[in-house]
N, C-alpha and C. Protein backbone atom coordinates (compact mmCIF):
# COMPACT_ATOMS: atom_id res chain seq x y z
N UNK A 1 61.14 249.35 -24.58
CA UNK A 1 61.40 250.22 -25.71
C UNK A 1 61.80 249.38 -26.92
N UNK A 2 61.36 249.68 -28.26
CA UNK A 2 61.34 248.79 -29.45
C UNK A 2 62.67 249.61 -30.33
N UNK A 3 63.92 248.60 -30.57
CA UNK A 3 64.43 249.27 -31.28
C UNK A 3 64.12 249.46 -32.86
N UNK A 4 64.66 249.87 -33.63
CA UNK A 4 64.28 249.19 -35.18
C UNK A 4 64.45 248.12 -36.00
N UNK A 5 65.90 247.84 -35.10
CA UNK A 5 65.90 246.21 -35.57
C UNK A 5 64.56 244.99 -35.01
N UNK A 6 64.28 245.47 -33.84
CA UNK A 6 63.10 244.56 -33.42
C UNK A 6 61.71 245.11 -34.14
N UNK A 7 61.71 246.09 -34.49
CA UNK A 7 60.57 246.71 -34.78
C UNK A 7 60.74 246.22 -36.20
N UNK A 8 61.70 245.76 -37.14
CA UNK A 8 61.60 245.16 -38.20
C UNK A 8 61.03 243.73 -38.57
N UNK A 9 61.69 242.87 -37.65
CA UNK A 9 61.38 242.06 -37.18
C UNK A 9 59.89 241.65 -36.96
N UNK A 10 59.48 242.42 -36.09
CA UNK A 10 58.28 242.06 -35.85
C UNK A 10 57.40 242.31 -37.39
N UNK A 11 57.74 243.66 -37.60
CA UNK A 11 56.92 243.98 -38.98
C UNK A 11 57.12 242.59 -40.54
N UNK A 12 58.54 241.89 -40.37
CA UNK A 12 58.86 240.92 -41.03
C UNK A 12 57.76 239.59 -40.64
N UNK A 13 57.60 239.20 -39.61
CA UNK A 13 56.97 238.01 -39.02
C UNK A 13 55.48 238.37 -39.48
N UNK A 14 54.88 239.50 -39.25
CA UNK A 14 53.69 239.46 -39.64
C UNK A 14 53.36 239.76 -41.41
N UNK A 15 54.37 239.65 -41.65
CA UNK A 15 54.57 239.59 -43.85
C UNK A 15 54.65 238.34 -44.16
N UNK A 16 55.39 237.55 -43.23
CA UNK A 16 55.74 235.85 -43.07
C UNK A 16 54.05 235.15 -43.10
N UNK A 17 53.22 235.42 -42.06
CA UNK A 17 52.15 235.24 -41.06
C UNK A 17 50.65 235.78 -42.74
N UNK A 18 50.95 236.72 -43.57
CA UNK A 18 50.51 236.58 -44.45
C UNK A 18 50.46 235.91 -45.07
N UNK A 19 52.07 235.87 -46.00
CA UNK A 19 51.85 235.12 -46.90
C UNK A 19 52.00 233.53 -46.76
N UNK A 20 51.90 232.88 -45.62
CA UNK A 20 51.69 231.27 -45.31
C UNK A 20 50.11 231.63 -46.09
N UNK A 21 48.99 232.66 -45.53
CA UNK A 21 47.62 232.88 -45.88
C UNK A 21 47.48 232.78 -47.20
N UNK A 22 48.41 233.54 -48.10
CA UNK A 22 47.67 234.18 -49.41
C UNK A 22 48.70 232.97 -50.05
N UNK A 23 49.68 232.61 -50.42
CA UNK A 23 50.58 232.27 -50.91
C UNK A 23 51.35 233.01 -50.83
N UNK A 24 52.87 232.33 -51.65
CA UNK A 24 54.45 233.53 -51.46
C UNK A 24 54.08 234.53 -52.53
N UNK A 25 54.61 235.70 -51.73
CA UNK A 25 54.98 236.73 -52.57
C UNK A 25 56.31 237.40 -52.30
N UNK A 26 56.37 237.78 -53.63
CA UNK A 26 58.02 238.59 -53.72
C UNK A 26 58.34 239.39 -52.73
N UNK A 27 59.37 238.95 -52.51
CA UNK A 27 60.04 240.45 -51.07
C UNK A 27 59.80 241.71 -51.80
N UNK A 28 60.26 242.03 -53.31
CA UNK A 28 59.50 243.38 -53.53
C UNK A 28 58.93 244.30 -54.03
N UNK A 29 57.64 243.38 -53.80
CA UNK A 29 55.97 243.87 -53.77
C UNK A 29 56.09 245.04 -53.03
N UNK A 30 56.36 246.37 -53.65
CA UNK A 30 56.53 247.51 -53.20
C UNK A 30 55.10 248.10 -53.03
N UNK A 31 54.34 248.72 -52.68
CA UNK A 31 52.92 249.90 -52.74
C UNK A 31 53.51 250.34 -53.86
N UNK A 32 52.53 250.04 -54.64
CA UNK A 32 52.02 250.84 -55.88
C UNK A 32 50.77 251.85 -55.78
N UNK A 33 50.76 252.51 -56.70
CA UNK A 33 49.56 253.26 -56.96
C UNK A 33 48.77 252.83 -57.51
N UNK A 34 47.13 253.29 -57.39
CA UNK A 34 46.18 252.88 -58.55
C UNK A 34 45.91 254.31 -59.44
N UNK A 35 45.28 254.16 -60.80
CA UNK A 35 45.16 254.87 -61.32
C UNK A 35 43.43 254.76 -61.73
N UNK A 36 42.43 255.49 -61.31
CA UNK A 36 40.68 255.14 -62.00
C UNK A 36 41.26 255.70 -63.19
N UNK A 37 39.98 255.32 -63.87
CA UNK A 37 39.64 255.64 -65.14
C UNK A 37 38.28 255.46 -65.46
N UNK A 38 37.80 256.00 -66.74
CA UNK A 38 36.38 255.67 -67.00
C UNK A 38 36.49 254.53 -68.51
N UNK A 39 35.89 253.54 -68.49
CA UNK A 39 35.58 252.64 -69.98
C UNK A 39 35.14 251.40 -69.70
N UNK A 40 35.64 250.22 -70.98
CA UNK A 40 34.87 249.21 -70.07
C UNK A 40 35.26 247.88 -71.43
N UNK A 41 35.34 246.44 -70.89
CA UNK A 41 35.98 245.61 -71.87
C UNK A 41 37.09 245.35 -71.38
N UNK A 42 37.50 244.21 -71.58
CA UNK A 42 38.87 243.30 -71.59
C UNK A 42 39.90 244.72 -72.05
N UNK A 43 39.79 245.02 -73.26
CA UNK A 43 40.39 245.78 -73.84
C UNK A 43 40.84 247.19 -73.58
N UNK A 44 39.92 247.79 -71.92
CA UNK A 44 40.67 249.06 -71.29
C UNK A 44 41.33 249.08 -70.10
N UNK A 45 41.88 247.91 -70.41
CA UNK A 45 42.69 247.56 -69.16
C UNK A 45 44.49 247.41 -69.66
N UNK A 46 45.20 248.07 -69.82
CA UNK A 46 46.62 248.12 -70.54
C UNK A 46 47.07 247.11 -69.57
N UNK A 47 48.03 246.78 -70.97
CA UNK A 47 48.76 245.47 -70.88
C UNK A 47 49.55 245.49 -69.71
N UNK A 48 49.94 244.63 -69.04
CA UNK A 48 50.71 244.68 -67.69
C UNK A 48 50.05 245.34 -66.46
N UNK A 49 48.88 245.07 -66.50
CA UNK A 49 47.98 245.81 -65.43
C UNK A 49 47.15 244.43 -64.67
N UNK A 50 46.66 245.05 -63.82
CA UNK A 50 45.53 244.08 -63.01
C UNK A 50 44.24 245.47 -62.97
N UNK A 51 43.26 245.06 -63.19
CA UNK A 51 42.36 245.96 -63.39
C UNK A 51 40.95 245.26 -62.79
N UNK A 52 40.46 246.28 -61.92
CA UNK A 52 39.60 245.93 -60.70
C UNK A 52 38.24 246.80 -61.95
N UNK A 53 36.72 246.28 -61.77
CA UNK A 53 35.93 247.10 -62.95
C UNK A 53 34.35 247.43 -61.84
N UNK A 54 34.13 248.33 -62.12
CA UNK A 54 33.13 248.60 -60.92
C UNK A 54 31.76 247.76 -61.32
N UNK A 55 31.53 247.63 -62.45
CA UNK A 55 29.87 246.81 -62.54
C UNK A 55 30.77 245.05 -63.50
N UNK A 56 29.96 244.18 -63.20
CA UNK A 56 30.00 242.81 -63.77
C UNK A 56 30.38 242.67 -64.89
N UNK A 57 31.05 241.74 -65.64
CA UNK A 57 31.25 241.73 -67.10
C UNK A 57 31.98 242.51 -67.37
N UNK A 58 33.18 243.00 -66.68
CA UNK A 58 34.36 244.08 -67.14
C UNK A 58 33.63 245.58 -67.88
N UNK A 59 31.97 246.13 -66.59
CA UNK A 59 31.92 247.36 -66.99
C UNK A 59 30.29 246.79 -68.07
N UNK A 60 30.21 245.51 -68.74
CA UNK A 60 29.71 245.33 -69.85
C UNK A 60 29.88 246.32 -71.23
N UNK A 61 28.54 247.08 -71.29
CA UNK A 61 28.70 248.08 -72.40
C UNK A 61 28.93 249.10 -72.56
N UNK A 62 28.82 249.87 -71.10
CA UNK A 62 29.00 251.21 -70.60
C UNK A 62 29.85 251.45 -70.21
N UNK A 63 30.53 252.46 -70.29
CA UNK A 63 31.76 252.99 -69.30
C UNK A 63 31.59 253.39 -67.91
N UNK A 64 32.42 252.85 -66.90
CA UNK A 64 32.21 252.96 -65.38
C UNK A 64 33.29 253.04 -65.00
N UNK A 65 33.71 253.12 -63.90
CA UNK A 65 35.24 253.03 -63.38
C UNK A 65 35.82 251.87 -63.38
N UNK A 66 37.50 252.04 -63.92
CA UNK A 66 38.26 250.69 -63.57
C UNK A 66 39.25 251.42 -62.84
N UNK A 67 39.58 250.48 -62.21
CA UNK A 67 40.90 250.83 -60.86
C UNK A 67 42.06 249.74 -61.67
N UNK A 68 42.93 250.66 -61.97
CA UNK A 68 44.22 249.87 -62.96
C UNK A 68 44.83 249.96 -61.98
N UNK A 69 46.10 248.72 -61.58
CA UNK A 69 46.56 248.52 -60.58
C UNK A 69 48.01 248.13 -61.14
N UNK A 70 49.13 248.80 -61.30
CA UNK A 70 50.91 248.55 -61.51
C UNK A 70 50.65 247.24 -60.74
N UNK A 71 52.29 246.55 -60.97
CA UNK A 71 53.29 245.52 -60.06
C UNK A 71 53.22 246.45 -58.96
N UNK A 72 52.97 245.31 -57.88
CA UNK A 72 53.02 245.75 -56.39
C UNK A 72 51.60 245.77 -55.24
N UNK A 73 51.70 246.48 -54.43
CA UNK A 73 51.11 245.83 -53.22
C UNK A 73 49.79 247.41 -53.20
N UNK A 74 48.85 247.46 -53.13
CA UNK A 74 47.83 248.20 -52.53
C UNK A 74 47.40 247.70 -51.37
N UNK A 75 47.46 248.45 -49.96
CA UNK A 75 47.21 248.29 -48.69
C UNK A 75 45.75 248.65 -48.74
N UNK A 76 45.18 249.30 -49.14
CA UNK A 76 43.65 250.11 -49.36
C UNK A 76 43.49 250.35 -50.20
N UNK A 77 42.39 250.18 -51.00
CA UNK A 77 41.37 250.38 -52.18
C UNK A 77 41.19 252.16 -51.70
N UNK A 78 40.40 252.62 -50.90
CA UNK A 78 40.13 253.22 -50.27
C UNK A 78 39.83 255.00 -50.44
N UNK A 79 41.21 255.22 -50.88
CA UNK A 79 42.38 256.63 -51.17
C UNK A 79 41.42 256.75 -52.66
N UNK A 80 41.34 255.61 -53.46
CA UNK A 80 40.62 255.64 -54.70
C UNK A 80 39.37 255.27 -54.87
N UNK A 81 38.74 255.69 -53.86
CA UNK A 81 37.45 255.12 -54.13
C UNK A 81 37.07 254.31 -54.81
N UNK A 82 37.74 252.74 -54.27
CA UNK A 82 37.60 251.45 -54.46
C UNK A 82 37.61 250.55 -53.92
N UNK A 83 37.55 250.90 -52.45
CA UNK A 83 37.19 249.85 -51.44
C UNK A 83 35.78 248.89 -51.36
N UNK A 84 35.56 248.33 -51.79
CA UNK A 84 34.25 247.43 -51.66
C UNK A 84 33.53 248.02 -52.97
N UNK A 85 33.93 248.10 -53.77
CA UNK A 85 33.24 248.48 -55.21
C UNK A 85 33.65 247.37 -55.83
N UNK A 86 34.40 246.83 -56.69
CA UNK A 86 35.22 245.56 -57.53
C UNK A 86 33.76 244.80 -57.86
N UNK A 87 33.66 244.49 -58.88
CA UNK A 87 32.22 243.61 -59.47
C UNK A 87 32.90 242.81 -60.04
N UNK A 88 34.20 242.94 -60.83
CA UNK A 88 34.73 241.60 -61.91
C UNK A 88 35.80 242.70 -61.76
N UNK A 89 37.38 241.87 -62.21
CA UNK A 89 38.41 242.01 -62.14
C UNK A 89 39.10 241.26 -63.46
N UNK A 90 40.60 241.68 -63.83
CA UNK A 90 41.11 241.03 -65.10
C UNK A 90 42.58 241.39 -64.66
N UNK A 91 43.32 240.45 -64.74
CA UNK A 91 45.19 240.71 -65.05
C UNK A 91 45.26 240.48 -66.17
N UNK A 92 45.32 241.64 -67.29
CA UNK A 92 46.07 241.65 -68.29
C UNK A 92 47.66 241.51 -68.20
N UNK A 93 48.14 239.73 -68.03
CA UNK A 93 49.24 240.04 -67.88
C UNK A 93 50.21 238.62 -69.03
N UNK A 94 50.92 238.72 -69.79
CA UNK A 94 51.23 237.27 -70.48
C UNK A 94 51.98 236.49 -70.16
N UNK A 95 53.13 237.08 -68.74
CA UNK A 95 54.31 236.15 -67.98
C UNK A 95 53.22 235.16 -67.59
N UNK A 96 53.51 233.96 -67.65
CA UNK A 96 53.36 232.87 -67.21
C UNK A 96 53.08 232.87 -65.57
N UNK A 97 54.44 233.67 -65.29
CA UNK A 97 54.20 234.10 -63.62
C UNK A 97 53.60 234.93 -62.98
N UNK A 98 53.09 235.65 -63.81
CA UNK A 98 52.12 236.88 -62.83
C UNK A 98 51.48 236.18 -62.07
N UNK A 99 51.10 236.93 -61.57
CA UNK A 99 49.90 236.50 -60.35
C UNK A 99 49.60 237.87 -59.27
N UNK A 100 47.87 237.57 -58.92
CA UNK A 100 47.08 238.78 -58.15
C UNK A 100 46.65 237.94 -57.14
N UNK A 101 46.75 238.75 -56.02
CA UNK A 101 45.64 238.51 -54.76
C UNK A 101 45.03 239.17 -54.64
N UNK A 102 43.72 239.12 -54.47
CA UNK A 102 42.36 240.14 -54.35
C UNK A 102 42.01 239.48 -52.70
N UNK A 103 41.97 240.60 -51.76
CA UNK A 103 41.80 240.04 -50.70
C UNK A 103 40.73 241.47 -50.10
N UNK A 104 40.12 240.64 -49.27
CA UNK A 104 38.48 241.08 -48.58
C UNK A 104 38.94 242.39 -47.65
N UNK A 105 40.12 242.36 -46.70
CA UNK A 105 40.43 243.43 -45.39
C UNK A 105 41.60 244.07 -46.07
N UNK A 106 41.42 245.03 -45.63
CA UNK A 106 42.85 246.19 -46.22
C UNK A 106 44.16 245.37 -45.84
N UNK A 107 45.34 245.84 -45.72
CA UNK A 107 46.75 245.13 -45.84
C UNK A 107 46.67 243.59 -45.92
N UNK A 108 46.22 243.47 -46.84
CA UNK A 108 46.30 242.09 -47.03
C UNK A 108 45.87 240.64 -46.32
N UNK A 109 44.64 241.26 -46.03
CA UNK A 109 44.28 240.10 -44.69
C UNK A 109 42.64 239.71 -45.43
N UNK A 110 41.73 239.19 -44.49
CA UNK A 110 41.04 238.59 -44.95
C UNK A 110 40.69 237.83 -45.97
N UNK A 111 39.55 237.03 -46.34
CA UNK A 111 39.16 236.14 -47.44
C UNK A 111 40.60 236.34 -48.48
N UNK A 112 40.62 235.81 -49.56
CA UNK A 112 41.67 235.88 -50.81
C UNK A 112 41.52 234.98 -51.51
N UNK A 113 41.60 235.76 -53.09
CA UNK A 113 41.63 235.14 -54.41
C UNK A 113 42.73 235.23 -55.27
N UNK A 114 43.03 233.71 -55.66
CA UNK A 114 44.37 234.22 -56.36
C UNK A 114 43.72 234.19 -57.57
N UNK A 115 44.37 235.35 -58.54
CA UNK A 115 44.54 234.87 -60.11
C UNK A 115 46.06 235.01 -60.86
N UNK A 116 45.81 233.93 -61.69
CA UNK A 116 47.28 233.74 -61.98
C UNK A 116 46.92 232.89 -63.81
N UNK A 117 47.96 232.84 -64.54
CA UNK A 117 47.75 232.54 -66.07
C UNK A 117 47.40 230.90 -66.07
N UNK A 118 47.35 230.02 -65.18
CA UNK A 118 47.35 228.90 -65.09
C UNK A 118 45.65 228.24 -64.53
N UNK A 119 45.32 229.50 -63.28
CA UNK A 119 43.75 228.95 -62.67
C UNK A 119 42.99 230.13 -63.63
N UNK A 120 43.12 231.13 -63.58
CA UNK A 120 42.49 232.44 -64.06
C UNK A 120 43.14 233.98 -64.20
N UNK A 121 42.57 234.42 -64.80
CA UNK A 121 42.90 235.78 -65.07
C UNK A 121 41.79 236.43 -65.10
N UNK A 122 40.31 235.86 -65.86
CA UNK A 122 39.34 236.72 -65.83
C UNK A 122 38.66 236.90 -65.03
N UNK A 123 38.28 237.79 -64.30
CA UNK A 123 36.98 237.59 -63.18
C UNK A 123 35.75 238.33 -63.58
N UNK A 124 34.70 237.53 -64.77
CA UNK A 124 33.76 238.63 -65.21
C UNK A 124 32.83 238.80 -63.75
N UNK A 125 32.53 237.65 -63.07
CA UNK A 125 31.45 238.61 -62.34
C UNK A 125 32.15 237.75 -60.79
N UNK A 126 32.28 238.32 -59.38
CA UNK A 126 32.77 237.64 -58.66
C UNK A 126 32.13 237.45 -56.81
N UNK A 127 30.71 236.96 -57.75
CA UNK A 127 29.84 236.38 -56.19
C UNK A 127 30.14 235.03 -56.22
N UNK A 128 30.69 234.42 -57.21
CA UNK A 128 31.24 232.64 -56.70
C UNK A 128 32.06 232.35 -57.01
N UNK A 129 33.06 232.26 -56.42
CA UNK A 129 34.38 231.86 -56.27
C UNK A 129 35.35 231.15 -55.61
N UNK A 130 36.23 230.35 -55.90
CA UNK A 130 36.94 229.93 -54.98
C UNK A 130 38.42 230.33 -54.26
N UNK A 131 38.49 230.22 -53.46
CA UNK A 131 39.32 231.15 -52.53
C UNK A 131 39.89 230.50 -50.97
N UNK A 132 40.03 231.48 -50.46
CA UNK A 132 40.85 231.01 -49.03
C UNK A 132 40.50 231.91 -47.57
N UNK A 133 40.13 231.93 -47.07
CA UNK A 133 39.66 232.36 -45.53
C UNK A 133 41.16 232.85 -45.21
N UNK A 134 41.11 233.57 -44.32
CA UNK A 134 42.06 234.55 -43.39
C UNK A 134 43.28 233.17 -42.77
N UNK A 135 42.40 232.09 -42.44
CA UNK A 135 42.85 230.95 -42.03
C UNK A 135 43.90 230.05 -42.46
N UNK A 136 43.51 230.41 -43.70
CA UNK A 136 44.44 229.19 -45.08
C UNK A 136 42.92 228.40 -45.27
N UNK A 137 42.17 227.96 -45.10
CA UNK A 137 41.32 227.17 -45.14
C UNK A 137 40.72 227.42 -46.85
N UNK A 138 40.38 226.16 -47.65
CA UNK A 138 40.28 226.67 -48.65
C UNK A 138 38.50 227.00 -49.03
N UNK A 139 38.13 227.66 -50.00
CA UNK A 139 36.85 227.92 -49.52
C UNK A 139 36.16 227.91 -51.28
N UNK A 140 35.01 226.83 -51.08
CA UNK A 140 34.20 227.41 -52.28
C UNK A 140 32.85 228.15 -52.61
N UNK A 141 32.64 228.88 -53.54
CA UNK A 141 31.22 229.69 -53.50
C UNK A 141 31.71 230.84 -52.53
N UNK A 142 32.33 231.21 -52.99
CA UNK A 142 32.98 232.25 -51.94
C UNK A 142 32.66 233.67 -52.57
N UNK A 143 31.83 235.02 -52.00
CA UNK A 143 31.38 235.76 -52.60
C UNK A 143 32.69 236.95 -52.17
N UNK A 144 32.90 237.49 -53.56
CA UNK A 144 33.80 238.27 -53.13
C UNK A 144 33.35 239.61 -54.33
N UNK A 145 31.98 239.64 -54.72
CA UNK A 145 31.07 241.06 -55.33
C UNK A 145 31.18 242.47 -54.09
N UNK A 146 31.96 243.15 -54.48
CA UNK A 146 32.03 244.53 -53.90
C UNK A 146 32.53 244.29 -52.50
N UNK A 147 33.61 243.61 -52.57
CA UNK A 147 34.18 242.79 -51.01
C UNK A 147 35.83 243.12 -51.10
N UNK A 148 36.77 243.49 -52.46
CA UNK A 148 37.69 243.86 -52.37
C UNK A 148 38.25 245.22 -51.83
N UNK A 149 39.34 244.72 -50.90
CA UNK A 149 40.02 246.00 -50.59
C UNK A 149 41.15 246.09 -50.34
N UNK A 150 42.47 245.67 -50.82
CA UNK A 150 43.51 245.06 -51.04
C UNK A 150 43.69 244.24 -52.00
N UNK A 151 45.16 244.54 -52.62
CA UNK A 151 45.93 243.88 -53.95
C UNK A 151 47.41 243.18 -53.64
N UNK A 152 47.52 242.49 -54.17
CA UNK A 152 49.31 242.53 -54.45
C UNK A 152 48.71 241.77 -55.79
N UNK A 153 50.01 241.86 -56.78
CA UNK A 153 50.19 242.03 -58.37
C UNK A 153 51.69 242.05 -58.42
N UNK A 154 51.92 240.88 -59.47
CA UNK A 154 53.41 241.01 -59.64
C UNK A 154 53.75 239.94 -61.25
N UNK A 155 54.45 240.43 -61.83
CA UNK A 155 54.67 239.90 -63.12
C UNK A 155 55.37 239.07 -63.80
N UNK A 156 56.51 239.19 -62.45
CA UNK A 156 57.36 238.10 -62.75
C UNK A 156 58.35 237.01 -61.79
């Protein structure tokens, strides 16, 4: 029988067992919500957001869906009909420290891309990339076009 202290525990070790994978993240990277929308451009993505864009080139000229994403953790794309859609991605964010993981399997597992103000922020189109396997292993040419389904996002 699992009490809750062990049952924490365990749930702690496998948050540990992540982020050795993705890099550290803040203890709290709470679930956030996403919010769709329809537009398209660097520019419909509000400030302090991470914004996932359904076609290449942030949408290009047309308006399509963006999945705006708060500080914090999305377990599934999914709920928003945005699981394996993501074509190009953007953190509109100016802390120095932000930083996103865009990762391939729901709760935070598979393939992963960091962006952060130092390697990137923009992702106009994202079939080549470099990234990291489930493994830690680091990986280049790494296609991650309509492969996102999980976030964490944090600003500071």
């Amino acid at each position: 029988m699992s009490t809750p202290a062990v049952s924490k525990k365990i749930a702690l070790l496998g948050l540990a067992a992540a982020s050795v994978l993705a890099g550290p993240a803040p203890a709290e990277a709470a679930t956030t919500s996403v919010k769709v929308v329809r537009g398209h451009g660097l520019e419909a993505c509000p400030a302090d957001y991470l914004c996932l864009y359904e076609n290449p080139d942030y949408n290009g000229s047309a308006d399509a869906r963006i999945w705006v994403i708060g500080e914090g953790k999305v377990d599934s794309l999914a709920a928003s009909g945005g699981d394996d859609v993501a074509r190009s991605a953007y953190m509109n964010a100016n802390n120095r420290n932000a930083r996103a993981y865009l990762y391939a399997e729901h709760a935070e597992h598979g393939a992963a891309v960091r962006m952060d103000q130092q390697v990137r922020r923009r992702l106009p189109a994202m079939d080549d990339l470099n990234g990291r396997e489930e493994n830690g292993d680091k990986v280049s040419h790494l296609n991650f076009d309509r492969q996102v389904s999980s976030t964490v996002f944090w600003r500071s």
